[in-house]
Protein backbone atom coordinates (compact mmCIF):
# COMPACT_ATOMS: atom_id res chain seq x y z
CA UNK A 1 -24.21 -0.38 2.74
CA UNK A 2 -24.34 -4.06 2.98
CA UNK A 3 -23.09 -5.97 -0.40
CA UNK A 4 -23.44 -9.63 -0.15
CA UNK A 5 -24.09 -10.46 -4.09
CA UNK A 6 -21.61 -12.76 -5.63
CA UNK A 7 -19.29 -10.79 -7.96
CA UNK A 8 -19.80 -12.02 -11.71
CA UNK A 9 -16.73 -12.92 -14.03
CA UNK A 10 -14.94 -10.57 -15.12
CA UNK A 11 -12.53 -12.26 -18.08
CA UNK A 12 -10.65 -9.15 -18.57
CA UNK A 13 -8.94 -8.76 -15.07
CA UNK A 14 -8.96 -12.67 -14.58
CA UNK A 15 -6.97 -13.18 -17.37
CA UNK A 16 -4.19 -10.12 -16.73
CA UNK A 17 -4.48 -11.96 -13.48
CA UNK A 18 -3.59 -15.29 -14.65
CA UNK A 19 -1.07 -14.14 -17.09
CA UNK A 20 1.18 -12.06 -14.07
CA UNK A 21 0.41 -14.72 -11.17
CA UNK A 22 3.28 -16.82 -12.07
CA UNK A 23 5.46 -13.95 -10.97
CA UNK A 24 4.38 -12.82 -7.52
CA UNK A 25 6.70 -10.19 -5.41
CA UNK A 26 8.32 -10.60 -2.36
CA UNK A 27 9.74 -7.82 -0.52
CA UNK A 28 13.31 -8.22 0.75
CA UNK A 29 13.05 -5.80 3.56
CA UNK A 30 12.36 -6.36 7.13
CA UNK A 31 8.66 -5.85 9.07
CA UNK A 32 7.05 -2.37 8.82
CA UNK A 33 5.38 -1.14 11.86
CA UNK A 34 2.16 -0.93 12.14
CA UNK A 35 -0.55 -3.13 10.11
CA UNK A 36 -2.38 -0.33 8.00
CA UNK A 37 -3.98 2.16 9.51
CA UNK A 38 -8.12 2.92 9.18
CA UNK A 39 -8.09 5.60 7.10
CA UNK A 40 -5.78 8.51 5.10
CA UNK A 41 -5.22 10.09 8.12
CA UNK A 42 -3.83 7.54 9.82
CA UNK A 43 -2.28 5.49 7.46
CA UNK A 44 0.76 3.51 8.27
CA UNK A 45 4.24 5.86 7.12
CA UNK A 46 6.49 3.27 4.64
CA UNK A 47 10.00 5.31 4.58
CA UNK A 48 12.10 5.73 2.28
CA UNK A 49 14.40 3.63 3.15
CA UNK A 50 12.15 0.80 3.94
CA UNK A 51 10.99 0.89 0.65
CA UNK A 52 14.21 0.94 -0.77
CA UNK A 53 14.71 -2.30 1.21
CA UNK A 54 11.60 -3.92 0.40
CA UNK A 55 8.85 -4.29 2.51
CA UNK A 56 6.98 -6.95 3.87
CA UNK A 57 3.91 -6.57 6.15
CA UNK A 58 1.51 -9.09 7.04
CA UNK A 59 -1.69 -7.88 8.41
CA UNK A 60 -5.37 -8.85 8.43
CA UNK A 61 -8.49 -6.39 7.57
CA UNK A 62 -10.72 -7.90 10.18
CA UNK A 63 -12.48 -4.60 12.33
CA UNK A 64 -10.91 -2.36 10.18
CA UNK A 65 -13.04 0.74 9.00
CA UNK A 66 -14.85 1.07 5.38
CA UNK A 67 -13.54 4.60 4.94
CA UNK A 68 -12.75 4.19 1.47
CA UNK A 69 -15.31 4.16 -1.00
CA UNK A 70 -14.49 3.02 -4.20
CA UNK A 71 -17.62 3.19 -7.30
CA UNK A 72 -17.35 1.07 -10.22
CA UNK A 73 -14.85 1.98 -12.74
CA UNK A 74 -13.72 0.42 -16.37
CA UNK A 75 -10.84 -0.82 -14.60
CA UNK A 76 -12.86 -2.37 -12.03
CA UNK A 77 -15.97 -2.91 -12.85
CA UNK A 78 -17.77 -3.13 -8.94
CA UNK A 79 -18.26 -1.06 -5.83
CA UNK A 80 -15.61 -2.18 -3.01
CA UNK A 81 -17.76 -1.09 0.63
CA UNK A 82 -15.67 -3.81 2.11
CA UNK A 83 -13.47 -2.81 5.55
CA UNK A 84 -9.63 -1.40 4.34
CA UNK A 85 -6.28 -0.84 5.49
CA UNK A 86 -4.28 2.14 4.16
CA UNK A 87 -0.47 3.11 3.97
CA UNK A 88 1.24 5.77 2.44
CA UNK A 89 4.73 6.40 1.47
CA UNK A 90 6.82 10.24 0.62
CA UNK A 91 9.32 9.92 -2.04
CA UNK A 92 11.50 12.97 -3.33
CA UNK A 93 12.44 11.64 -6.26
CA UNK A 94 10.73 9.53 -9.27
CA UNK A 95 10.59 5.49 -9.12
CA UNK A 96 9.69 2.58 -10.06
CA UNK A 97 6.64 0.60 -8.12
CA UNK A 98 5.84 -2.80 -7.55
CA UNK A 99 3.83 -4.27 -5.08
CA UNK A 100 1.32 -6.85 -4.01
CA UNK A 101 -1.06 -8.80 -1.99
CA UNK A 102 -0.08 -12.31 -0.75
CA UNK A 103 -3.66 -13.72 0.00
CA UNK A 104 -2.76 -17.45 1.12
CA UNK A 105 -4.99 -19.13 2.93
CA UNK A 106 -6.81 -15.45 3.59
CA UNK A 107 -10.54 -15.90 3.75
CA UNK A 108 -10.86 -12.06 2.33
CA UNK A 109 -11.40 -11.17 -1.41
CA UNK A 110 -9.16 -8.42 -1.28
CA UNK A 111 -7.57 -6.04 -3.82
CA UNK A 112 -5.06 -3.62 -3.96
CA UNK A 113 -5.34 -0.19 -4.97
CA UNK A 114 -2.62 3.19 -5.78
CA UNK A 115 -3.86 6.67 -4.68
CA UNK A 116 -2.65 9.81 -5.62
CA UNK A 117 -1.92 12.93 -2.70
CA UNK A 118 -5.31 13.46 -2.35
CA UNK A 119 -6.13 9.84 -1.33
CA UNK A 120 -9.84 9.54 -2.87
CA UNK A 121 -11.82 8.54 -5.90
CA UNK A 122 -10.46 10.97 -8.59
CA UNK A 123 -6.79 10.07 -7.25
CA UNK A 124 -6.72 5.87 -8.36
CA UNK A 125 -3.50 5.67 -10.15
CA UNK A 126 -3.73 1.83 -10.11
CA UNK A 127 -5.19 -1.08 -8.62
CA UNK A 128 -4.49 -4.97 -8.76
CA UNK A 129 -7.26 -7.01 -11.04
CA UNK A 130 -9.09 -8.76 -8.48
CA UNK A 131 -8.87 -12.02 -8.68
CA UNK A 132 -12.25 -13.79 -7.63
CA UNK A 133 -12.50 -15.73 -4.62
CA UNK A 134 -11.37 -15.71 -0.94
CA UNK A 135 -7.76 -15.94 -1.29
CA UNK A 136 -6.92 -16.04 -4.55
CA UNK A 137 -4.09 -14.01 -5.42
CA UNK A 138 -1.35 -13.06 -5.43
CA UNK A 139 -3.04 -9.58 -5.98
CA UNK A 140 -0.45 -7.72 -8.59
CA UNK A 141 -0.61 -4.19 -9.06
CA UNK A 142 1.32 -3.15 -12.68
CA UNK A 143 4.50 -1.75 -12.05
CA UNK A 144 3.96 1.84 -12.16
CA UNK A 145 6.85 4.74 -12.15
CA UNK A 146 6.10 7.98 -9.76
CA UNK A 147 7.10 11.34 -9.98
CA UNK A 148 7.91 12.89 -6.40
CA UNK A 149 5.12 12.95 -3.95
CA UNK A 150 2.57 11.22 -1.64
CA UNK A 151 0.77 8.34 -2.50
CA UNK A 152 -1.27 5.76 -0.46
CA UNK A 153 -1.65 2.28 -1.12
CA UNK A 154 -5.37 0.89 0.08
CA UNK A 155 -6.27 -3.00 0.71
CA UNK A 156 -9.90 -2.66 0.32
CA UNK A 157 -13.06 -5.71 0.00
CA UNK A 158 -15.52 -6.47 -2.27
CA UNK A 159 -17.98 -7.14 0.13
CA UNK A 160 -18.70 -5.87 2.77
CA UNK A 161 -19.29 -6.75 6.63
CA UNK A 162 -20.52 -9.22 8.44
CA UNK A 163 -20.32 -11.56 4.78
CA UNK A 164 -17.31 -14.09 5.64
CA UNK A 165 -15.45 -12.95 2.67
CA UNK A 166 -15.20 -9.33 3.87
CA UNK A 167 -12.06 -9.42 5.27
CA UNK A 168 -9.04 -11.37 5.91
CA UNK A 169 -5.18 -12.02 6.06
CA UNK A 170 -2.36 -10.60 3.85
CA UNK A 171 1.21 -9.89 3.31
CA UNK A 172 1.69 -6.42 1.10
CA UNK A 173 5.00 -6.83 -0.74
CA UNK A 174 7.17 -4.22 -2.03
CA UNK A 175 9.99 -4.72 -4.36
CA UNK A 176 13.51 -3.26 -3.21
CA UNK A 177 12.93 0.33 -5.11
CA UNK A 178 16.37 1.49 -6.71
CA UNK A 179 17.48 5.20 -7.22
CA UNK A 180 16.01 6.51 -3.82
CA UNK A 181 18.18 9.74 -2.96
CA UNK A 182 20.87 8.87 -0.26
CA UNK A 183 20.51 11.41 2.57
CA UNK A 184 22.45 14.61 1.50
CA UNK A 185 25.36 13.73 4.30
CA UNK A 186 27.34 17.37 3.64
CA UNK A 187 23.79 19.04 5.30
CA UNK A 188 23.79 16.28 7.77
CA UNK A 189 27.33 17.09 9.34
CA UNK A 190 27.31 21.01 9.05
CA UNK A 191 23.98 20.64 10.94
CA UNK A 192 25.26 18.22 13.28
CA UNK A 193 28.86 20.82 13.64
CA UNK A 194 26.42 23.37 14.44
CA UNK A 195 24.36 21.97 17.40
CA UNK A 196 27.87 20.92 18.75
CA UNK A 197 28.98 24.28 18.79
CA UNK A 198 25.45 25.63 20.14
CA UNK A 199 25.85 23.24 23.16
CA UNK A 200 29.20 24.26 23.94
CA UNK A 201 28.25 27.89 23.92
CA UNK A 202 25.48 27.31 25.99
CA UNK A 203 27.94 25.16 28.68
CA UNK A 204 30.26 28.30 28.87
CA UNK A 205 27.54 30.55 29.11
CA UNK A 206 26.23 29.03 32.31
């Protein structure tokens, strides 16, 4: 459904948006692959120990698929049938997340949204306040702290395609994430003892 109707003010979200812009995120970590995928079941995999390195990802929603729909809520107050990205992320254990849209010089008006594991409607944990305009930003989601699980972060639009402000380019930072479990390295080496030891069986065997 084509939405081409200028958003009206919103002071709530433009002033949580003013009052956290002076702080924007950068992640620390090196260039995930893969830009955002089109939908949940492709989304881009963050690991865990990207995010535990911070992540950085530039990418641009341009083409990409409107395959989440998001209705008006009281924490945003519009319909977003814009074209969006998605990523998701598996952690074990609880932390703390913070991350955000760099929209400089992006001609989208873009937000940023937290899903639950079942990646829909009824699973928004969070979302950014949508600042109005083509690239005004940074887009700030509140720091948030997760029990284990699956979650997907979604870059959606306001508007949606062909209007020029329908998509655009971005950066999605994520903050270095502390506490993320260090593999268990006991399991590793007993595992890694025991395909020795099947491999040498196998070489006498033949």
């Amino acid at each position: 459904m084509k939405q081409s109707s200028p958003k009206s003010a919103n002071p709530g979200p433009v002033l949580a948006a003013a009052a956290i812009a002076l702080a924007p995120l950068s992640g620390h970590g090196a260039v995930i692959s893969g830009a955002g995928g089109n939908s949940k079941t492709n989304a881009t995999v963050i690991s865990l120990a990207e995010l535990a390195a911070g992540v950085s990802c530039p990418g641009n929603t341009l083409g990409a698929d409107n395959s989440f729909f998001t209705p008006a809520s009281p924490g945003l107050p519009f319909a977003y049938n814009g074209p969006d990205l998605w990523f998701t992320f598996t952690t074990t254990a609880p932390l703390t997340l913070l991350a955000s849209l760099d929209l400089s010089g992006s001609s989208g008006d873009l937000v940023l949204f937290l899903l639950g594991s079942g990646g829909n409607n009824a699973d928004i944990l969070g979302n950014s306040p949508d600042q109005i305009g083509p690239g005004a930003g940074p887009e700030i989601l509140p720091e948030i702290t997760l029990a284990a699980g699956t979650y997907f972060l979604v870059i959606d639009s306001y508007f949606a395609a062909p209007h020029a402000q329908s998509a655009g380019s971005f950066k999605l930072n994520i903050a270095p994430v502390a506490g993320i479990p260090e593999p268990d390295f006991a399991v590793l080496t007993t595992t890694c003892l025991a395909l020795v030891s099947l491999t040498r069986s196998r070489r006498r065997n033949r």
